[in-house]
PDB file of N, CA and C in Angstrom:
ATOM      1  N   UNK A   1     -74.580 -10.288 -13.340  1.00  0.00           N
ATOM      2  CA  UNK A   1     -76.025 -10.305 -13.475  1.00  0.00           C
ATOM      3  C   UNK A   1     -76.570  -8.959 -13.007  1.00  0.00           C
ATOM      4  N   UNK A   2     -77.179  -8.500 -13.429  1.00  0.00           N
ATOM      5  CA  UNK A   2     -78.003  -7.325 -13.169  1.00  0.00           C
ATOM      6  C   UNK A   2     -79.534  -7.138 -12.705  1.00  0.00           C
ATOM      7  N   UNK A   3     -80.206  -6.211 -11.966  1.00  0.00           N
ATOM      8  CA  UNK A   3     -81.280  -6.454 -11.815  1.00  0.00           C
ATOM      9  C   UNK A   3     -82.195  -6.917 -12.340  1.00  0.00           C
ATOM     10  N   UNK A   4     -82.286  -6.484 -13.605  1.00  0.00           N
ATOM     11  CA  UNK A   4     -83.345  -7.025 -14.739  1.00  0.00           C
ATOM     12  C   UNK A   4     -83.000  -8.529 -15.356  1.00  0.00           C
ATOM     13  N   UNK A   5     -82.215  -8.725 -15.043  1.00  0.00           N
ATOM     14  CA  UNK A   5     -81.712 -10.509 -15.450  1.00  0.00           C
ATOM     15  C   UNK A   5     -81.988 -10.993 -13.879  1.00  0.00           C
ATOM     16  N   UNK A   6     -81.677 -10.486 -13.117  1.00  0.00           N
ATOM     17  CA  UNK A   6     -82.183 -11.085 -11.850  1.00  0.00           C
ATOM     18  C   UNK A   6     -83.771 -11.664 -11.803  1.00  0.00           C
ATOM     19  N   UNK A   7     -84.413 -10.473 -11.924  1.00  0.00           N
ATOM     20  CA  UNK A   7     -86.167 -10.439 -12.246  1.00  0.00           C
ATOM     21  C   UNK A   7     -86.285 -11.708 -13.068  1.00  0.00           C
ATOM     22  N   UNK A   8     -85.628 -11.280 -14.487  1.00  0.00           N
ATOM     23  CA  UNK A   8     -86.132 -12.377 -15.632  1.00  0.00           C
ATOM     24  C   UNK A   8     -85.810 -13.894 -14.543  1.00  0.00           C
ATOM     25  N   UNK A   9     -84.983 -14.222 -14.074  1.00  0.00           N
ATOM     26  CA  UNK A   9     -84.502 -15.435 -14.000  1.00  0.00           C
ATOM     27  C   UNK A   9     -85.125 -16.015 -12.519  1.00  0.00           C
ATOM     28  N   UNK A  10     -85.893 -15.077 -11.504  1.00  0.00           N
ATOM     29  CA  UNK A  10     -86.598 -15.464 -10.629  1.00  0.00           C
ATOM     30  C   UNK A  10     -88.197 -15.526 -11.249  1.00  0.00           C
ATOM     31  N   UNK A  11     -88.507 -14.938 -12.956  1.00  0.00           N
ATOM     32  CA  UNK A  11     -90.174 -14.997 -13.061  1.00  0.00           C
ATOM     33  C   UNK A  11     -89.968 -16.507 -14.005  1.00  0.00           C
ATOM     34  N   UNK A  12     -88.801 -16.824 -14.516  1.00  0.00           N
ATOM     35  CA  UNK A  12     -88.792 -17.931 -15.084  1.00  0.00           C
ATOM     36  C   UNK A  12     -88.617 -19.440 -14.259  1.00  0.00           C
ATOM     37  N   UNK A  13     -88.205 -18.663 -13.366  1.00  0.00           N
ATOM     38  CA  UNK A  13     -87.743 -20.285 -12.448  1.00  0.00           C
ATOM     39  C   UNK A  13     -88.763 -20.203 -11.367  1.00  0.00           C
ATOM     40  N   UNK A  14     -89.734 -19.025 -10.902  1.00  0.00           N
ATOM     41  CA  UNK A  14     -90.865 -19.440 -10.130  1.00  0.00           C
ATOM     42  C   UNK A  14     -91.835 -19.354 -10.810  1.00  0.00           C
ATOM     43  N   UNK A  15     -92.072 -19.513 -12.162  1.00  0.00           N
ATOM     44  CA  UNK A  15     -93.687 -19.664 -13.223  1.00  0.00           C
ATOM     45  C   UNK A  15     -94.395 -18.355 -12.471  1.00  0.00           C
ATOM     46  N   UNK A  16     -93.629 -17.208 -12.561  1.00  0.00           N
ATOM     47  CA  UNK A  16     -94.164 -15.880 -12.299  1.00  0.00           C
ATOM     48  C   UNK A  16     -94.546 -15.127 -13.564  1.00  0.00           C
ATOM     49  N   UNK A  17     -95.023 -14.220 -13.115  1.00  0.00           N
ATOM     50  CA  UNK A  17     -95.285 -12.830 -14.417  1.00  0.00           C
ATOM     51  C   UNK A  17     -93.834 -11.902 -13.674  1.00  0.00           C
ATOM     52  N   UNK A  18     -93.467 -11.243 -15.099  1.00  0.00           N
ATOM     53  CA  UNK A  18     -92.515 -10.524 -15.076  1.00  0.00           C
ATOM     54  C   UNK A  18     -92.458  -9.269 -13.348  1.00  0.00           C
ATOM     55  N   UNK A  19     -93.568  -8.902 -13.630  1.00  0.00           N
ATOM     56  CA  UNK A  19     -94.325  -8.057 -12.629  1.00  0.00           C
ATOM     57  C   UNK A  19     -94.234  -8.414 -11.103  1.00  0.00           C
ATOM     58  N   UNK A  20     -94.865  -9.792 -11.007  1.00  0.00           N
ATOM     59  CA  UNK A  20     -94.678 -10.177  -9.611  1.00  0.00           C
ATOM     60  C   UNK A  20     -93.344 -10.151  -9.421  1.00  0.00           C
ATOM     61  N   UNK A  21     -92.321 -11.089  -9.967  1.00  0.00           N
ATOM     62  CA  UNK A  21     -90.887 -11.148  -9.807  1.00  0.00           C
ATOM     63  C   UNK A  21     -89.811 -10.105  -9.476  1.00  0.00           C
ATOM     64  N   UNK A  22     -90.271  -8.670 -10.418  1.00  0.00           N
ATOM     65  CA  UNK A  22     -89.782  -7.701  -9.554  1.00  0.00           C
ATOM     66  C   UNK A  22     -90.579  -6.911  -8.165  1.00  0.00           C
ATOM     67  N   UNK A  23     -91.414  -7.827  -8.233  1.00  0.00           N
ATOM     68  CA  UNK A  23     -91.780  -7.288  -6.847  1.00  0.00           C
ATOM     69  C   UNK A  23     -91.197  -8.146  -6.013  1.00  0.00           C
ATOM     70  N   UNK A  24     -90.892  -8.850  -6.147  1.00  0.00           N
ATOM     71  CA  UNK A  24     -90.518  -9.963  -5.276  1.00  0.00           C
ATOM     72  C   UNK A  24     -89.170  -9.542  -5.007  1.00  0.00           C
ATOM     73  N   UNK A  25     -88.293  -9.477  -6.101  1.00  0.00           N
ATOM     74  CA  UNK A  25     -87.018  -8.512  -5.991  1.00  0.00           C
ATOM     75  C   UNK A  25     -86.900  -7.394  -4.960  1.00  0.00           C
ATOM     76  N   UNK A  26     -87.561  -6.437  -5.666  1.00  0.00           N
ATOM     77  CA  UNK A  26     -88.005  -5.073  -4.632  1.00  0.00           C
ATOM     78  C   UNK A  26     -87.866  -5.390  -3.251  1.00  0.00           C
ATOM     79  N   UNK A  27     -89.418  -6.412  -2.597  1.00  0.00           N
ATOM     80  CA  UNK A  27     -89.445  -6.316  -1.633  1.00  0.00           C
ATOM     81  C   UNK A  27     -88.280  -7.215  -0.493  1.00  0.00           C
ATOM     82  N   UNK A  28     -87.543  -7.819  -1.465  1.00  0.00           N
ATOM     83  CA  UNK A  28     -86.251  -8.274  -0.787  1.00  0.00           C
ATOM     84  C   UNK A  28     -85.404  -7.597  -0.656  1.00  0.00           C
ATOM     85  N   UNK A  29     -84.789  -6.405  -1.750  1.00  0.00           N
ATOM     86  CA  UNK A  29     -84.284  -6.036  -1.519  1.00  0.00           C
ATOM     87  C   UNK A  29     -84.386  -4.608  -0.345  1.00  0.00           C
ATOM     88  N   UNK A  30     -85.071  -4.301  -0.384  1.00  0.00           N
ATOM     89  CA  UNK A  30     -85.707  -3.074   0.438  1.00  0.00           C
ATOM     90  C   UNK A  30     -85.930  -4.033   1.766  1.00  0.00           C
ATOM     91  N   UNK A  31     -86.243  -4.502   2.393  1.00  0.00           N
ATOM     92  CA  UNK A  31     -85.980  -5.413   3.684  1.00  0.00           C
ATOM     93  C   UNK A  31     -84.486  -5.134   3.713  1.00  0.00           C
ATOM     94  N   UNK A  32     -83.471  -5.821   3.268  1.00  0.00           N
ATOM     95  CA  UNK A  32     -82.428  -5.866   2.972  1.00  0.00           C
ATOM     96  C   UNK A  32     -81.815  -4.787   3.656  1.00  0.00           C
ATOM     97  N   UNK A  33     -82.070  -3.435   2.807  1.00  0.00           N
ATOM     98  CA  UNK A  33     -81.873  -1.845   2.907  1.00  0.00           C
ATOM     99  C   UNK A  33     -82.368  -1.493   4.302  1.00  0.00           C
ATOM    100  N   UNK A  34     -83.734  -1.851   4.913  1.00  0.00           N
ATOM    101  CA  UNK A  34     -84.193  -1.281   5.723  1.00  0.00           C
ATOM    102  C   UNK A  34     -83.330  -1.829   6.910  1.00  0.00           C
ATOM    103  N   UNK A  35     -83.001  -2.837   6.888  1.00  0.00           N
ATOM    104  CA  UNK A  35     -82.351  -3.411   8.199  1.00  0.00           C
ATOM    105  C   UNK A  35     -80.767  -3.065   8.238  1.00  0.00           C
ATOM    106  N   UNK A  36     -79.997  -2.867   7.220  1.00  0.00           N
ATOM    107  CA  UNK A  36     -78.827  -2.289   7.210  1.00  0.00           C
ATOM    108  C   UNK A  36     -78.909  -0.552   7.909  1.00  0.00           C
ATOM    109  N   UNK A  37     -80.084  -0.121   7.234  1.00  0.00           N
ATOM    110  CA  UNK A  37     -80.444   1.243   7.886  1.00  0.00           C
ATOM    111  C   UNK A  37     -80.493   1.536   9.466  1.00  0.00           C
ATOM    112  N   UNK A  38     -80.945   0.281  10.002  1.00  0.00           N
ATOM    113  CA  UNK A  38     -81.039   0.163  11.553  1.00  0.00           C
ATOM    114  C   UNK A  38     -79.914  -0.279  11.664  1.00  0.00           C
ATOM    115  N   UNK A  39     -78.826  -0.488  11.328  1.00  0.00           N
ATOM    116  CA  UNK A  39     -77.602  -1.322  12.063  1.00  0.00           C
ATOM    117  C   UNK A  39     -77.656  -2.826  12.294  1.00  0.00           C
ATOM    118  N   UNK A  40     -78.629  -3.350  11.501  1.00  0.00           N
ATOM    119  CA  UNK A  40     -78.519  -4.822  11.940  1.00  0.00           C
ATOM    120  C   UNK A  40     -77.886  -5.000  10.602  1.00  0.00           C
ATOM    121  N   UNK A  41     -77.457  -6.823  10.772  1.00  0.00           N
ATOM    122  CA  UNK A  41     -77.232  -7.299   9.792  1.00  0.00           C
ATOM    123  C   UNK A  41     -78.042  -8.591   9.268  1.00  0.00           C
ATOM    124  N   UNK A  42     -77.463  -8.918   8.008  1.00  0.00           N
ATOM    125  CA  UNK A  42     -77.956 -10.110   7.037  1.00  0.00           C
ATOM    126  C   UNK A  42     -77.089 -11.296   7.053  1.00  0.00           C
ATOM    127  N   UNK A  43     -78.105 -12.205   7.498  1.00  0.00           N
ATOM    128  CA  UNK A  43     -77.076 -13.324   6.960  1.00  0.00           C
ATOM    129  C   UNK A  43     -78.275 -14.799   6.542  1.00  0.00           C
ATOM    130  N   UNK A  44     -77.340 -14.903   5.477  1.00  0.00           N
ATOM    131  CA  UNK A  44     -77.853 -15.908   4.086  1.00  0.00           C
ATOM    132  C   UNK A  44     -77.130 -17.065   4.564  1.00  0.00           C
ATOM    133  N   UNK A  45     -77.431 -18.491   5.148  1.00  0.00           N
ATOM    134  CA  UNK A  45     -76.828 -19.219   5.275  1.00  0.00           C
ATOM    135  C   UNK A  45     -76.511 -19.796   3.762  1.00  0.00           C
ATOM    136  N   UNK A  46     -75.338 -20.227   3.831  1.00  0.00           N
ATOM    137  CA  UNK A  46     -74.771 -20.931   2.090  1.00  0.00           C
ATOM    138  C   UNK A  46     -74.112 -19.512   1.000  1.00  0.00           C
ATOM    139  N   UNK A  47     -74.565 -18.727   1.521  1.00  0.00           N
ATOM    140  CA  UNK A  47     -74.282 -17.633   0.479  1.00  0.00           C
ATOM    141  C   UNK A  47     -73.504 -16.573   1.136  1.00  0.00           C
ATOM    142  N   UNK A  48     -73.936 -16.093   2.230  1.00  0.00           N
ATOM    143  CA  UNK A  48     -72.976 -15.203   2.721  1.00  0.00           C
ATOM    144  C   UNK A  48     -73.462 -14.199   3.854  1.00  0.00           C
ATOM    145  N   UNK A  49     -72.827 -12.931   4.356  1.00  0.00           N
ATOM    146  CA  UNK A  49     -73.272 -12.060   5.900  1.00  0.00           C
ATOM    147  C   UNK A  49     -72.933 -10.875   5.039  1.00  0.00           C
ATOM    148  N   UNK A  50     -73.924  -9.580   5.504  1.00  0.00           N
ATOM    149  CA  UNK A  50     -73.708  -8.395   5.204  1.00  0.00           C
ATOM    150  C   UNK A  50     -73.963  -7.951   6.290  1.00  0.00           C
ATOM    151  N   UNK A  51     -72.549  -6.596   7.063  1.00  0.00           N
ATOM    152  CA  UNK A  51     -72.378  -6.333   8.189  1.00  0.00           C
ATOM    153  C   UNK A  51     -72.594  -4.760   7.836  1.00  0.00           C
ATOM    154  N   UNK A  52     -72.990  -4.271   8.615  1.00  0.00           N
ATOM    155  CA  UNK A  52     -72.626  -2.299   8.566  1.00  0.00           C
ATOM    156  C   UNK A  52     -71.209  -2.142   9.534  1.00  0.00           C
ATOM    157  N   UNK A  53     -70.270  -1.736   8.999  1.00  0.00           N
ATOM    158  CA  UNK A  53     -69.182  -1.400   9.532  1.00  0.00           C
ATOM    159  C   UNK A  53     -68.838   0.332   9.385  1.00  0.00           C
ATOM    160  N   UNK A  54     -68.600   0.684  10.824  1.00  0.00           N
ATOM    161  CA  UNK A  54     -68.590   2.222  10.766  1.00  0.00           C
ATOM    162  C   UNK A  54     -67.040   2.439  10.344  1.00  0.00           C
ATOM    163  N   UNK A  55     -66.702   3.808  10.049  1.00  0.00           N
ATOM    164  CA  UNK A  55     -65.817   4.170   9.864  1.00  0.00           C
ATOM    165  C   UNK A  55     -65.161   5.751  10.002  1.00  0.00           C
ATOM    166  N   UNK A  56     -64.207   5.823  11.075  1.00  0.00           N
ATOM    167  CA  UNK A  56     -64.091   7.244  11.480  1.00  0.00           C
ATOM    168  C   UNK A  56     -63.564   8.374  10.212  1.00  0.00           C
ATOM    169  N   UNK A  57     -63.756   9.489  10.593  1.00  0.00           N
ATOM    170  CA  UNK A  57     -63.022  10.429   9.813  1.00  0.00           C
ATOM    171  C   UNK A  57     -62.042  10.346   9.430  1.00  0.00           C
ATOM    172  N   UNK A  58     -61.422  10.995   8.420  1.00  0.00           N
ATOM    173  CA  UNK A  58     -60.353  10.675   8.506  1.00  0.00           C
ATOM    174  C   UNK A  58     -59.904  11.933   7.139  1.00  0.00           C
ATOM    175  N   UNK A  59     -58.466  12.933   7.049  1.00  0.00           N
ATOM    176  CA  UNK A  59     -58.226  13.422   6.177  1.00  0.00           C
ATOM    177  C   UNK A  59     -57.364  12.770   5.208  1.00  0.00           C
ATOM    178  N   UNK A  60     -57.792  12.963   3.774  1.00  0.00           N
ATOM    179  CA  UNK A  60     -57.282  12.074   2.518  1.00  0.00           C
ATOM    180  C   UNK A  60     -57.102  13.127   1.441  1.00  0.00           C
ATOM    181  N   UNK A  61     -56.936  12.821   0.843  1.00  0.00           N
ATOM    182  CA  UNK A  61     -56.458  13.929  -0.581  1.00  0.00           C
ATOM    183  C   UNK A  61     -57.075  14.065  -2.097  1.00  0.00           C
ATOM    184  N   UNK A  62     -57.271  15.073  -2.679  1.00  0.00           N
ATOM    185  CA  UNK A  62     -57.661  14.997  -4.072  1.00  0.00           C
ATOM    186  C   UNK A  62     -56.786  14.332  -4.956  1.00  0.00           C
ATOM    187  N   UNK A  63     -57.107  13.323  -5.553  1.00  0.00           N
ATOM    188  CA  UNK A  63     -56.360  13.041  -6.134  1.00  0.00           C
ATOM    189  C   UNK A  63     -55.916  13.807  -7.359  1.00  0.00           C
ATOM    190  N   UNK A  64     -56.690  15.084  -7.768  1.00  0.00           N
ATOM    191  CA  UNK A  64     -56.561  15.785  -8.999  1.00  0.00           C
ATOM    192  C   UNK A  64     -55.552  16.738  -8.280  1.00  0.00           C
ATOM    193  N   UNK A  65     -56.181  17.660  -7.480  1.00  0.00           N
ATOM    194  CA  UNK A  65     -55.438  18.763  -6.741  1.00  0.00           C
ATOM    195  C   UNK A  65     -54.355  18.675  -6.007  1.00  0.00           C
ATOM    196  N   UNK A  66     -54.401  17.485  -5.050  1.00  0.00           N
ATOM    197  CA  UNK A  66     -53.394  17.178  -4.139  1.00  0.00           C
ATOM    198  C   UNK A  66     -53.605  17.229  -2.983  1.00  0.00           C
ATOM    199  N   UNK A  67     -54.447  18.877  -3.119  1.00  0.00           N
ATOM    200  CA  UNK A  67     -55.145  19.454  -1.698  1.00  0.00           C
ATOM    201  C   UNK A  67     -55.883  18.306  -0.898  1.00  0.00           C
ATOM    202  N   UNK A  68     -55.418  18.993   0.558  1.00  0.00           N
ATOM    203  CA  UNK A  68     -56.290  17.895   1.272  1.00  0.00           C
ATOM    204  C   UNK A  68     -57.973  18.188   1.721  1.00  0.00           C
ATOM    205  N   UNK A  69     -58.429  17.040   1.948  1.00  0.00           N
ATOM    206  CA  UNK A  69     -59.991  16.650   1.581  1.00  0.00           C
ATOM    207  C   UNK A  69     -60.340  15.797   3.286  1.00  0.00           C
ATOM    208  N   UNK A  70     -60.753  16.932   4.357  1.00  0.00           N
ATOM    209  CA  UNK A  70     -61.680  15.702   5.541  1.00  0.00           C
ATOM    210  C   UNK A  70     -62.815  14.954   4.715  1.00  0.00           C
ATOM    211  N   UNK A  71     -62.586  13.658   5.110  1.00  0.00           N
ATOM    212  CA  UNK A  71     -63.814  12.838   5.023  1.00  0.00           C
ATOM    213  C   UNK A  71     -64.294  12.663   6.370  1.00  0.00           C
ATOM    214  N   UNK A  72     -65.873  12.610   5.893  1.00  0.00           N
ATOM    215  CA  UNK A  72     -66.773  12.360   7.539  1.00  0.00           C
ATOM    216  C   UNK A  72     -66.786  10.877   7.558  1.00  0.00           C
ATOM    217  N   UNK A  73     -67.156  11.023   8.611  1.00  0.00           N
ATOM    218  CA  UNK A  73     -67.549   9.494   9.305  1.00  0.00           C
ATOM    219  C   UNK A  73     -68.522   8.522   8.380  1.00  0.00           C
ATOM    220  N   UNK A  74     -68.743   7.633   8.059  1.00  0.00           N
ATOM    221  CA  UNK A  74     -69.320   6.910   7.326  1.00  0.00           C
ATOM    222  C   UNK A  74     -69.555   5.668   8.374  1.00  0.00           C
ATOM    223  N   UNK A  75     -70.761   4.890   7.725  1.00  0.00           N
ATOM    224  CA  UNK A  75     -71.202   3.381   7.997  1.00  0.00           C
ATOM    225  C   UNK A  75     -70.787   2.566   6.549  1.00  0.00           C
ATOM    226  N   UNK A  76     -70.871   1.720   5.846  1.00  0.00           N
ATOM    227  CA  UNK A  76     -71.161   1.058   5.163  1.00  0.00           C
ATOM    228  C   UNK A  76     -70.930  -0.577   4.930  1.00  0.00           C
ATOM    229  N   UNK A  77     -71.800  -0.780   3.941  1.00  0.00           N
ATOM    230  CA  UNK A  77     -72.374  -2.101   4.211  1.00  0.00           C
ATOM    231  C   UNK A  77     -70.810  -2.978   3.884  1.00  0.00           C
ATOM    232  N   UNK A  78     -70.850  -4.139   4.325  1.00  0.00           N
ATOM    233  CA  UNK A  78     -69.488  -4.685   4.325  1.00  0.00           C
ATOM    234  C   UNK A  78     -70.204  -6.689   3.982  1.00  0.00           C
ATOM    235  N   UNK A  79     -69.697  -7.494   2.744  1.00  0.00           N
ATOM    236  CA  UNK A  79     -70.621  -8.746   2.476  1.00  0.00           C
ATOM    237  C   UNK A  79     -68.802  -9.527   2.973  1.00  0.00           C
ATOM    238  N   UNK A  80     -70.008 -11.030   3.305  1.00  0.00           N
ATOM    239  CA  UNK A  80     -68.460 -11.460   3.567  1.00  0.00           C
ATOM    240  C   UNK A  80     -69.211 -13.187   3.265  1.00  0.00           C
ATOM    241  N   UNK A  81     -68.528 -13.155   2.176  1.00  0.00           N
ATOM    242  CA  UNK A  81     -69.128 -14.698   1.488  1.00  0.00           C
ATOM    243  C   UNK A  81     -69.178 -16.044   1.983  1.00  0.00           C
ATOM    244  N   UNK A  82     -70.043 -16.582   1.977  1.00  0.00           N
ATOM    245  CA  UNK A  82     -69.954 -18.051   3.261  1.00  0.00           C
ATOM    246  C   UNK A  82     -69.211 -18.972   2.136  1.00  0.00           C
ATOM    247  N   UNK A  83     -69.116 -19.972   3.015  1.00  0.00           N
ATOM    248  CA  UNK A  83     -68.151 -21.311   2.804  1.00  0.00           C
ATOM    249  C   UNK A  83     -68.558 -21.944   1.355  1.00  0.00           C
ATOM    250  N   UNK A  84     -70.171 -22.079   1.630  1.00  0.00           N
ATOM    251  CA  UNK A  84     -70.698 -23.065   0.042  1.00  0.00           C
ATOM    252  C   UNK A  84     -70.082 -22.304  -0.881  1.00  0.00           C
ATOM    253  N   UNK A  85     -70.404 -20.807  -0.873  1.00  0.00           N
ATOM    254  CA  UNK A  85     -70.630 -19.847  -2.002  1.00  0.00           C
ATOM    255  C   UNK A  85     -69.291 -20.207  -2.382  1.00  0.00           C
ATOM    256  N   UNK A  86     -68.381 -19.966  -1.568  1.00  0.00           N
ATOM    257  CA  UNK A  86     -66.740 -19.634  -1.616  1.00  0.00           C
ATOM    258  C   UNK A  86     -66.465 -21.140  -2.443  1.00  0.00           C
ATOM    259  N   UNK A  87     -67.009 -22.313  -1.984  1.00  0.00           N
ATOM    260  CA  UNK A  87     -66.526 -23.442  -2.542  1.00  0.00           C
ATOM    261  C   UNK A  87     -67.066 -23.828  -4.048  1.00  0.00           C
ATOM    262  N   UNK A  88     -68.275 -23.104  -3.964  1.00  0.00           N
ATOM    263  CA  UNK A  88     -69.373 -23.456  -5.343  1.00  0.00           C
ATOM    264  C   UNK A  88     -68.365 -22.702  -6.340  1.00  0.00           C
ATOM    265  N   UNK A  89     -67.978 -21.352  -5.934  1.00  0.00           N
ATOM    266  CA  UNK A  89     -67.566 -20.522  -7.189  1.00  0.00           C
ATOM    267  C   UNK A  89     -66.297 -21.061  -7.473  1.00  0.00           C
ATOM    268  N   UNK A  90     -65.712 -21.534  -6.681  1.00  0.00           N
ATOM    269  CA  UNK A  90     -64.016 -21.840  -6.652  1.00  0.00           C
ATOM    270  C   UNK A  90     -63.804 -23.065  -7.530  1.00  0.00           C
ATOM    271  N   UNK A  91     -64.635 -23.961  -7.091  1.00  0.00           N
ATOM    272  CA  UNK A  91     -64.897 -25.695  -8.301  1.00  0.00           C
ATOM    273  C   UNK A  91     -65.188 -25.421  -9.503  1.00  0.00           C
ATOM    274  N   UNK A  92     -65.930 -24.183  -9.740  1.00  0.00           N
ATOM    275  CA  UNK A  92     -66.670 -24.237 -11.159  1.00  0.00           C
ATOM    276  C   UNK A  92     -66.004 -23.210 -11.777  1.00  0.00           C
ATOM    277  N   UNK A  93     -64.592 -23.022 -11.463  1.00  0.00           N
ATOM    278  CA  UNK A  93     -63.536 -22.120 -12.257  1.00  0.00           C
ATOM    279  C   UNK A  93     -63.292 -22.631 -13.085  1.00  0.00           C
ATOM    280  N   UNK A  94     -63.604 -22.197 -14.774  1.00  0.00           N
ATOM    281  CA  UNK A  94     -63.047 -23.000 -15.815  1.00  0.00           C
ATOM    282  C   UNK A  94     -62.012 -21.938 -16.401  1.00  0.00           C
ATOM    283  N   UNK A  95     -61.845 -20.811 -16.248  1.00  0.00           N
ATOM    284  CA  UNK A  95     -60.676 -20.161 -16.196  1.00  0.00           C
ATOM    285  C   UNK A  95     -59.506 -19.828 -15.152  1.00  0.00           C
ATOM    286  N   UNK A  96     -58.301 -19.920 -15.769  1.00  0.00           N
ATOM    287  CA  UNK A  96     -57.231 -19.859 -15.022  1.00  0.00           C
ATOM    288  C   UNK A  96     -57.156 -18.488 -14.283  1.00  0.00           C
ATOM    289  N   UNK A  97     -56.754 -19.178 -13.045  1.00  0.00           N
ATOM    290  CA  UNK A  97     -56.872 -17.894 -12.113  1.00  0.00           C
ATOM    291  C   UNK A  97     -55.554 -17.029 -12.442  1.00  0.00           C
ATOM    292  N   UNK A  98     -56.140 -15.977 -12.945  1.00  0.00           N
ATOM    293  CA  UNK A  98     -54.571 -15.076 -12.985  1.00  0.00           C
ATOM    294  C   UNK A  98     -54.832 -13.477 -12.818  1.00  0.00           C
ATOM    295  N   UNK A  99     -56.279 -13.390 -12.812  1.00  0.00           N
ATOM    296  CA  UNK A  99     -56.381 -11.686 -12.250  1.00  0.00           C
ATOM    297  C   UNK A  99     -58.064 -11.750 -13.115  1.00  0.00           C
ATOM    298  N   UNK A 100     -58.120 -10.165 -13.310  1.00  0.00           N
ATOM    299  CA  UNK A 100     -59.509  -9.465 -13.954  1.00  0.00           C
ATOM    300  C   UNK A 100     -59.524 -10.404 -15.232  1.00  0.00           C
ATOM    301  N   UNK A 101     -60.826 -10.841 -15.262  1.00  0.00           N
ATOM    302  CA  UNK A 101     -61.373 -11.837 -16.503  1.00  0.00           C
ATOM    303  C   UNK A 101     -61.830 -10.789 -17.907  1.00  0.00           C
ATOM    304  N   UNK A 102     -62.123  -9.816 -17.610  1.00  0.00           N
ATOM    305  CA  UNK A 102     -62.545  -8.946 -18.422  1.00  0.00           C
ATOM    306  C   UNK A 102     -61.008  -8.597 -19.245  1.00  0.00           C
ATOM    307  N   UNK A 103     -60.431  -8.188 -18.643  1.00  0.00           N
ATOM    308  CA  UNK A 103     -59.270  -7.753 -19.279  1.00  0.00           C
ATOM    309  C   UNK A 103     -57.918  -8.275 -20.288  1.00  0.00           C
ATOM    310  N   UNK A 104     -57.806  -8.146 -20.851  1.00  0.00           N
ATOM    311  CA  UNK A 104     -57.123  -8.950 -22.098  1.00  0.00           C
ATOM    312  C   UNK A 104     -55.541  -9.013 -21.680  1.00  0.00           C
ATOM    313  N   UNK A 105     -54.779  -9.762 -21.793  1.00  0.00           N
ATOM    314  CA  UNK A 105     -53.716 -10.333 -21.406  1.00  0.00           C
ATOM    315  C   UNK A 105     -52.084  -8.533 -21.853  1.00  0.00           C
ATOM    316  N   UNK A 106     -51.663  -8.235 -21.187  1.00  0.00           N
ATOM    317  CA  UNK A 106     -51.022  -7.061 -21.756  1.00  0.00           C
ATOM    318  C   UNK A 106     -50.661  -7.149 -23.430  1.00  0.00           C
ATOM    319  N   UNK A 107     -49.991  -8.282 -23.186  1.00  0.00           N
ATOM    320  CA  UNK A 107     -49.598  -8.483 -24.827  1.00  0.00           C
ATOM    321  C   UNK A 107     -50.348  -8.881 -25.767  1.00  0.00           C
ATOM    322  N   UNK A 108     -51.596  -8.831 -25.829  1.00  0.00           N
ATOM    323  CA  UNK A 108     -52.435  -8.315 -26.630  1.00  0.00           C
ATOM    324  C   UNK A 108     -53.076  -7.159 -26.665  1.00  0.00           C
ATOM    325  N   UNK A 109     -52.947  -6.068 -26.290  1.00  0.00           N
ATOM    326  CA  UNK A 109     -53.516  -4.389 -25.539  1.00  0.00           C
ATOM    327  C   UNK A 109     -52.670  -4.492 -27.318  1.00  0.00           C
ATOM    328  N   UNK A 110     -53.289  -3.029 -27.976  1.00  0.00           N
ATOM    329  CA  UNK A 110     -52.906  -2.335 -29.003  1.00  0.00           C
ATOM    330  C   UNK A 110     -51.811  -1.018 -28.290  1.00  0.00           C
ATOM    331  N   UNK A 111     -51.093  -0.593 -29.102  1.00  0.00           N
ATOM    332  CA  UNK A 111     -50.454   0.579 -29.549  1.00  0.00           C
ATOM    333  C   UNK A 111     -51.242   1.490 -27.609  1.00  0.00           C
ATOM    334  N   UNK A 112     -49.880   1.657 -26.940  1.00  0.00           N
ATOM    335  CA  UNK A 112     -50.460   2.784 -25.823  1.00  0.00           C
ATOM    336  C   UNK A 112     -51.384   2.453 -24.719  1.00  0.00           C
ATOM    337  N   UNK A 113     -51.711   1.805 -24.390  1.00  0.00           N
ATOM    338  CA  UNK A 113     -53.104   1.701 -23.569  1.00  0.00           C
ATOM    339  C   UNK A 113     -52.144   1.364 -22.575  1.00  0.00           C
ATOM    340  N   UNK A 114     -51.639   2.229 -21.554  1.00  0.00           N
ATOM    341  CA  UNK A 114     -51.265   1.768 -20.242  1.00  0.00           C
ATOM    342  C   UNK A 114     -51.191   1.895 -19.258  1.00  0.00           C
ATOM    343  N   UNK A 115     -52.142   0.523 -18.576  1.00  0.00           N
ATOM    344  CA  UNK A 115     -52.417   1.122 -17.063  1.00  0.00           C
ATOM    345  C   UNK A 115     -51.978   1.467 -15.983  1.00  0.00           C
TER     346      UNK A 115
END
């Protein structure tokens, strides 16, 4: 789902105008943003926790060049899905769990394509 299907599907299910709904979006999400910005976190009972987890330096490599590459220190946001969510999505699997859904089974890939 994407933002704009998000919008559509909160102005249809709260008898909104298109307009309010992404505001409504917006200003959730930007709360959201602002409090990750301070170091706090989110948590959605039924759905899930978003934590800021720091992370030290550390040297890693180009993967083109080889050459090595310091990375700085970073924060970033880290979601960690609650129980309903985990159970809602898991029951209503009507495909077999076997990897990426997008992706077509090898032996159907054409001529070369290999990952």
């Amino acid at each position: 789902m994407t933002k704009s299907e998000l919008i559509d599907a909160v102005a249809a299910r709260g008898e909104l105008t298109k307009a309010r709904a992404e505001l409504v979006v917006n200003c959730v999400f930007d709360s959201m943003i602002e409090a990750m910005k301070e170091g706090e976190g989110i948590e959605i009972r039924g759905f899930g926790s978003i934590s800021v987890r720091p992370y030290r330096p550390y040297a890693g490599r180009n993967p083109r060049t080889g050459q090595p590459v310091e990375v700085p220190a970073k924060r970033l946001p880290f979601f960690k899905v609650g129980k309903e969510l985990r159970e809602l999505v898991n029951s209503s699997r009507h495909l077999a769990i076997t990897g990426d859904d997008d992706e077509p089974p090898r032996s159907s890939r054409r001529g070369g394509d290999r990952r």
